[in-house]
PDB file of N, CA and C in Angstrom:
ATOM      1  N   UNK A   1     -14.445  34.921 -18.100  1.00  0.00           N
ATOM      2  CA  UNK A   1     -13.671  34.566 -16.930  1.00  0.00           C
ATOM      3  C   UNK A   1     -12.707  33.421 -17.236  1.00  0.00           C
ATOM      4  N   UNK A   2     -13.028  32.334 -18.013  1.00  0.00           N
ATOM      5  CA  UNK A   2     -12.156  31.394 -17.884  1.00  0.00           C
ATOM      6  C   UNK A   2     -11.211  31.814 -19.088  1.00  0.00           C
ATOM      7  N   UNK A   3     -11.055  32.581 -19.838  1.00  0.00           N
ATOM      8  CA  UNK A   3     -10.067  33.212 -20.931  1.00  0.00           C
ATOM      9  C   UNK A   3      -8.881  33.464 -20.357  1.00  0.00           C
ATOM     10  N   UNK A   4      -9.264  34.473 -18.566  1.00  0.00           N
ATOM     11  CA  UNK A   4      -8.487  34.977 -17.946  1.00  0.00           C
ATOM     12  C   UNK A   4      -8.136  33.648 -16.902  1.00  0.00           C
ATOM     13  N   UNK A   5      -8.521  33.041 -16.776  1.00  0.00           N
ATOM     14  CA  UNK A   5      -7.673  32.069 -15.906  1.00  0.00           C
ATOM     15  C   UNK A   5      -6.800  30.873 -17.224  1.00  0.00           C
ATOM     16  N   UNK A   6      -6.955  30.549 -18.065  1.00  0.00           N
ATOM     17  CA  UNK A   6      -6.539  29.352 -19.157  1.00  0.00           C
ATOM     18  C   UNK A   6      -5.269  30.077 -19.348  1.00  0.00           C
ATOM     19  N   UNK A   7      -4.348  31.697 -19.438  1.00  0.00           N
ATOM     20  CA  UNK A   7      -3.055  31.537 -18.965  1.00  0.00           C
ATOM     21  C   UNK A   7      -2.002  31.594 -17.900  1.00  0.00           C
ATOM     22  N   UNK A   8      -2.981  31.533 -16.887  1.00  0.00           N
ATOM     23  CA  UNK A   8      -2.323  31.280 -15.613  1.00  0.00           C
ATOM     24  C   UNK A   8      -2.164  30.175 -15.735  1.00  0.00           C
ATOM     25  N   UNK A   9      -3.418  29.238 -15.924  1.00  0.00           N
ATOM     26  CA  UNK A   9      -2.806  27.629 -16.046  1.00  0.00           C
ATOM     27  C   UNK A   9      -1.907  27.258 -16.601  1.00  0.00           C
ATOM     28  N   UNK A  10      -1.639  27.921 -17.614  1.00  0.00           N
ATOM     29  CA  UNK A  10      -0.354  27.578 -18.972  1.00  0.00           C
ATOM     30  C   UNK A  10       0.811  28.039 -17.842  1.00  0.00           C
ATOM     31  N   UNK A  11       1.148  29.482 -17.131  1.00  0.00           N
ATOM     32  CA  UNK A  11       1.844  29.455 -16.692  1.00  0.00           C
ATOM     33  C   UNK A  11       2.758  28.829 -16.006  1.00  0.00           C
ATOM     34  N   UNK A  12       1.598  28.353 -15.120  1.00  0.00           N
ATOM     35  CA  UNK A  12       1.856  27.631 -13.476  1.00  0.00           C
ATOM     36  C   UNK A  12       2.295  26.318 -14.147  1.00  0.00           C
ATOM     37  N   UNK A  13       1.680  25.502 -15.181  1.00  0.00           N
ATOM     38  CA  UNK A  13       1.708  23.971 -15.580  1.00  0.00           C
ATOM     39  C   UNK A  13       3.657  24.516 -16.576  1.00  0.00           C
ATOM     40  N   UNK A  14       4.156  25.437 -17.189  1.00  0.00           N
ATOM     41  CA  UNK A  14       5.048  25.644 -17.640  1.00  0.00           C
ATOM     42  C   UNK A  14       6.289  25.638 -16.556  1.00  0.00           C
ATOM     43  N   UNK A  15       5.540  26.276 -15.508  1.00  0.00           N
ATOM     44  CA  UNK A  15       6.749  26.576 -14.420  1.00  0.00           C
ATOM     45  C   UNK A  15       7.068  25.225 -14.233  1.00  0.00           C
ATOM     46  N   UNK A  16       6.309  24.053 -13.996  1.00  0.00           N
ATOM     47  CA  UNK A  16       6.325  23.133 -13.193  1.00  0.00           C
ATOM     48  C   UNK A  16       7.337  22.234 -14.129  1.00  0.00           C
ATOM     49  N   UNK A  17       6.797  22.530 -15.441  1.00  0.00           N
ATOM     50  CA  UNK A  17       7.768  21.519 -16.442  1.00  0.00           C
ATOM     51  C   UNK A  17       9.334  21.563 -16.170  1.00  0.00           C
ATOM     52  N   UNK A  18       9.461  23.561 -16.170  1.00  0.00           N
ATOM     53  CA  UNK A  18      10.790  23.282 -15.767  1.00  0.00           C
ATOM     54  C   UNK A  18      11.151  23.233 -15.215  1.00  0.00           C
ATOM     55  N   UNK A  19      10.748  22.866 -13.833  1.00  0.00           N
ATOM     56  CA  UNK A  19      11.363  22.385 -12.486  1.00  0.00           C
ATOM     57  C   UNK A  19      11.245  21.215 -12.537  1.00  0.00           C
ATOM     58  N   UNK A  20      10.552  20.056 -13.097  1.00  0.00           N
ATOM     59  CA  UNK A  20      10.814  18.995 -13.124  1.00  0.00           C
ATOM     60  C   UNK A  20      12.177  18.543 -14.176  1.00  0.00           C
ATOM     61  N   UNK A  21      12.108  19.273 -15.023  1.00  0.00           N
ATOM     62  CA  UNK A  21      13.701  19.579 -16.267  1.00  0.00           C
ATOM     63  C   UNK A  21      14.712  19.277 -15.023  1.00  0.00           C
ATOM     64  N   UNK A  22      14.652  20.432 -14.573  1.00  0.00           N
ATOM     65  CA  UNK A  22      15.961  20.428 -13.414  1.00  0.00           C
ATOM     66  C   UNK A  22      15.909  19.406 -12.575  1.00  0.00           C
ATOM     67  N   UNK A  23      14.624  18.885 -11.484  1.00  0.00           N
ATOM     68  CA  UNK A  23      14.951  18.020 -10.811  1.00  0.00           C
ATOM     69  C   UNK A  23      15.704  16.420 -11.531  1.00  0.00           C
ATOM     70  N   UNK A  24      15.004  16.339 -13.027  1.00  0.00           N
ATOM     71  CA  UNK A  24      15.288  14.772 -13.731  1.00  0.00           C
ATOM     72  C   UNK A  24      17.239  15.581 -13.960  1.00  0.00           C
ATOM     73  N   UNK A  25      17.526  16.581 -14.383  1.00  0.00           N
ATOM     74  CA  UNK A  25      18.889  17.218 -15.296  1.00  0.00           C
ATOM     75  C   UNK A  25      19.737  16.169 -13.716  1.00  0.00           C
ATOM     76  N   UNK A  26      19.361  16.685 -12.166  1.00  0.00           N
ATOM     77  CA  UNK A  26      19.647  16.746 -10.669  1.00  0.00           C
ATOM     78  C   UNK A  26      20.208  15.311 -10.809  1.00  0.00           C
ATOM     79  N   UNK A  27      19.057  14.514 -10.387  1.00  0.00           N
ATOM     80  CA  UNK A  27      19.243  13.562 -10.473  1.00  0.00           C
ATOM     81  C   UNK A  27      20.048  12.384 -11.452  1.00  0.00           C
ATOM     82  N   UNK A  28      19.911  12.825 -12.730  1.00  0.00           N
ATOM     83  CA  UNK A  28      20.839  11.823 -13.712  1.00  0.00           C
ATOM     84  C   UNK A  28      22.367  12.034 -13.141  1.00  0.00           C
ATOM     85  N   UNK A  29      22.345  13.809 -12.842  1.00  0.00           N
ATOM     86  CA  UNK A  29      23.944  13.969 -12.629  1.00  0.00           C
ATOM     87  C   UNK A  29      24.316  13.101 -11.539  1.00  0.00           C
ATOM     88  N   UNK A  30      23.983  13.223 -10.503  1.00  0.00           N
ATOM     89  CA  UNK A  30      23.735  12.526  -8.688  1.00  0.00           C
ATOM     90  C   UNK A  30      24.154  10.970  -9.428  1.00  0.00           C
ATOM     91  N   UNK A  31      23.376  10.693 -10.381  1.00  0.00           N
ATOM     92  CA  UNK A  31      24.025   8.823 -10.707  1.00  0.00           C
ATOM     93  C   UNK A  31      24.948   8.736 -11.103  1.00  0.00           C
ATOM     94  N   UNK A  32      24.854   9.994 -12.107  1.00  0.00           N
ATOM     95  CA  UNK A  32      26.073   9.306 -12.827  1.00  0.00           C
ATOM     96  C   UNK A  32      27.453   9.416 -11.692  1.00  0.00           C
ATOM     97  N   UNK A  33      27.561  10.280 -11.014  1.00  0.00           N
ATOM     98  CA  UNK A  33      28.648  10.437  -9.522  1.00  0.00           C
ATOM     99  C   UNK A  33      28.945   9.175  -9.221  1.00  0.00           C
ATOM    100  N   UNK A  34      27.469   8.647  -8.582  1.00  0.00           N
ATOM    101  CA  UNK A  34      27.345   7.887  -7.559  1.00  0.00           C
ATOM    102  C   UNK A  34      27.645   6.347  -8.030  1.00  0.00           C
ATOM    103  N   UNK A  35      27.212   6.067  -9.403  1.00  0.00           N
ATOM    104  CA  UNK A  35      27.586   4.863 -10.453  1.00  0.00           C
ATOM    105  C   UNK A  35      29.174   5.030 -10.562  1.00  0.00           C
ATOM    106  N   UNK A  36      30.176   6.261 -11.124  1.00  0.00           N
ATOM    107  CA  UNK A  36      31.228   6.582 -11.490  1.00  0.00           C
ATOM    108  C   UNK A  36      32.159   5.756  -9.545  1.00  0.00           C
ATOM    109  N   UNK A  37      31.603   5.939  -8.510  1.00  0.00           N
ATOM    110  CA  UNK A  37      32.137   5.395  -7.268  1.00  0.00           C
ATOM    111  C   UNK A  37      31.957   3.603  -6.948  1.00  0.00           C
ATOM    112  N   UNK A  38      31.110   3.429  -7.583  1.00  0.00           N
ATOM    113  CA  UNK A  38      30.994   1.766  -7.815  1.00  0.00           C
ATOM    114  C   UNK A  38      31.818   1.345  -8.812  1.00  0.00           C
ATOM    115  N   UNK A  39      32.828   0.106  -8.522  1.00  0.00           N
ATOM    116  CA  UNK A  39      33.222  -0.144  -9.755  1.00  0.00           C
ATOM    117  C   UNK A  39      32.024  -1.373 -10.411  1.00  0.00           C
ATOM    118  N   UNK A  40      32.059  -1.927 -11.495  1.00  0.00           N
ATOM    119  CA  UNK A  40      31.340  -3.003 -11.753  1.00  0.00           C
ATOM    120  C   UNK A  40      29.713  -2.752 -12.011  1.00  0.00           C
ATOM    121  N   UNK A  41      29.099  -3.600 -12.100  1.00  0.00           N
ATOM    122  CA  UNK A  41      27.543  -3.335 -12.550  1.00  0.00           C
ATOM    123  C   UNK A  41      27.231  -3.438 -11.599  1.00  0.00           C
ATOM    124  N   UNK A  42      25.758  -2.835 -10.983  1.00  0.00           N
ATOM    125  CA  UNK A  42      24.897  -2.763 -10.210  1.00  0.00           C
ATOM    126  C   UNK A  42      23.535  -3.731 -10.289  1.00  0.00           C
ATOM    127  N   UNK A  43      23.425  -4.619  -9.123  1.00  0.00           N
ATOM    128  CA  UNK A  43      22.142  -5.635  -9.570  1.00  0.00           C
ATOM    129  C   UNK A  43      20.994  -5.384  -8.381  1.00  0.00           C
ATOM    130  N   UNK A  44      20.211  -5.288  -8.642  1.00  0.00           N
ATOM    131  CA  UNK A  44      19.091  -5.022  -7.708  1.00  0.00           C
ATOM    132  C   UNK A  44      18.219  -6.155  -7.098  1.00  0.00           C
ATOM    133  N   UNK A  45      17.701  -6.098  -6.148  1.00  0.00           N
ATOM    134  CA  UNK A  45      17.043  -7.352  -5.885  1.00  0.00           C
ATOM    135  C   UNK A  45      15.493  -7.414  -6.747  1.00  0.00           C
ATOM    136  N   UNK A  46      14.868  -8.543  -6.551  1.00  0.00           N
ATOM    137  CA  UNK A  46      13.075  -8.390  -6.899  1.00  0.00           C
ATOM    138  C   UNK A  46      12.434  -7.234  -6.413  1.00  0.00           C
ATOM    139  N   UNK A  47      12.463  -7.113  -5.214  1.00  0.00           N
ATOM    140  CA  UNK A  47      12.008  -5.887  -4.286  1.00  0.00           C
ATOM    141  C   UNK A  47      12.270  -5.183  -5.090  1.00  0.00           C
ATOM    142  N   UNK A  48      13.637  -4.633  -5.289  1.00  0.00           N
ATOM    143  CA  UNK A  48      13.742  -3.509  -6.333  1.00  0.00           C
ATOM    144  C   UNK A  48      13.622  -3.067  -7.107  1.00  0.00           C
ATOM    145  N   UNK A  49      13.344  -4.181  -7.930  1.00  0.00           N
ATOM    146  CA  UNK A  49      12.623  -4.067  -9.676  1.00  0.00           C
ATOM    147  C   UNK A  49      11.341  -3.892  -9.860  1.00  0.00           C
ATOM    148  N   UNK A  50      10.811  -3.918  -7.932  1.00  0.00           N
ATOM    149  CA  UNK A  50       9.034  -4.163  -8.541  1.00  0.00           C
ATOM    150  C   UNK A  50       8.607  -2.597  -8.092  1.00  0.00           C
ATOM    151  N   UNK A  51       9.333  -2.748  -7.266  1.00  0.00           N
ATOM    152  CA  UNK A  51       9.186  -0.553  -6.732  1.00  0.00           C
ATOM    153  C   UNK A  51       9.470   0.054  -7.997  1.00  0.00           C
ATOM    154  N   UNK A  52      10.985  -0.178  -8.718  1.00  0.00           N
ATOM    155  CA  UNK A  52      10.763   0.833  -9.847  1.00  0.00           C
ATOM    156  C   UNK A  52      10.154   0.078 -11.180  1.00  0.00           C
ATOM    157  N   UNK A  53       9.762  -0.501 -11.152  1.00  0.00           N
ATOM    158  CA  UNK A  53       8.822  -0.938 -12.416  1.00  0.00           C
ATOM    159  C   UNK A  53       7.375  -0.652 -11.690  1.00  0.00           C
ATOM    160  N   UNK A  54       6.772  -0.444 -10.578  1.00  0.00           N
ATOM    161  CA  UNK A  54       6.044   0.294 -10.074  1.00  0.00           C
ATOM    162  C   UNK A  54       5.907   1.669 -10.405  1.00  0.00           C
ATOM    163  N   UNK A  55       6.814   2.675 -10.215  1.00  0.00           N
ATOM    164  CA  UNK A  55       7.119   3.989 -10.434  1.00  0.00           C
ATOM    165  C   UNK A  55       6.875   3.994 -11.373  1.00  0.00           C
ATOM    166  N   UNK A  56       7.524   3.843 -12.572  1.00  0.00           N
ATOM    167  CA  UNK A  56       7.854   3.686 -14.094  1.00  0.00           C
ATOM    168  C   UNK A  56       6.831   3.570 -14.962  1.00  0.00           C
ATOM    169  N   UNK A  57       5.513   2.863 -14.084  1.00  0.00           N
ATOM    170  CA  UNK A  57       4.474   2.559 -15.177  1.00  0.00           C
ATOM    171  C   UNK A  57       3.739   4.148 -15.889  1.00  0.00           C
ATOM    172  N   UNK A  58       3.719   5.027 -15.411  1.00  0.00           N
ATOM    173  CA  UNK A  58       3.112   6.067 -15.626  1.00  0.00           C
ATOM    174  C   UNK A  58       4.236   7.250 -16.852  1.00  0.00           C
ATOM    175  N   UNK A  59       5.301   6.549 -16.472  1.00  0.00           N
ATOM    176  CA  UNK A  59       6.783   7.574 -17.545  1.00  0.00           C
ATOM    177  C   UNK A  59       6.637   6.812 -18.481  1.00  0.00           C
ATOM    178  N   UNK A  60       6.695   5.382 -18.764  1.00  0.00           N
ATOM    179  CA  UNK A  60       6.645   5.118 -20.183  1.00  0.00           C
ATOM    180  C   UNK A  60       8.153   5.100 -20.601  1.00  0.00           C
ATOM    181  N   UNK A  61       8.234   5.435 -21.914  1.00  0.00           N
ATOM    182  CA  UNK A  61       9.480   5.617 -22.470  1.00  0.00           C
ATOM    183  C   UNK A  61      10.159   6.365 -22.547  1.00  0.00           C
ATOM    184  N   UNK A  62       9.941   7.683 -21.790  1.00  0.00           N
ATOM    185  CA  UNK A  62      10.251   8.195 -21.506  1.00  0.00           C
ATOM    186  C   UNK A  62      11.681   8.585 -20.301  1.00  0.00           C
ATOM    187  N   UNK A  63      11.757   7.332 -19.536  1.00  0.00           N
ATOM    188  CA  UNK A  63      12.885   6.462 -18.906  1.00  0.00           C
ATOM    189  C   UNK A  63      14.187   6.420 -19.847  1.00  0.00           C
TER     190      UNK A  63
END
């Protein structure tokens, strides 16, 4: 039984990769837009650095 379920899992966990592909591909494009409409650098407050250095701990270097 579990022979027959171990490639559904592969499946379902494959599908997911590449929908997350697309959502990260989504999003970089969306900045780079949205950065390209700001002129100058962007500075964030504390608040902001601690939410995404919050987020972030689990991606790694992947960032």
């Amino acid at each position: 039984m579990a022979k027959f379920f171990h490639p559904l899992f592969v499946m379902i966990a494959s599908a997911t990769d590449r929908e997350l592909v697309k959502y990260v591909e989504y999003l970089k494009a969306e900045n780079q837009i949205l950065r390209a409409r700001i002129p100058g650098q962007i500075h964030t407050t504390a608040n902001e650095r601690q939410k995404l250095i919050k987020l972030c701990k689990g991606i790694g270097r992947a960032i």
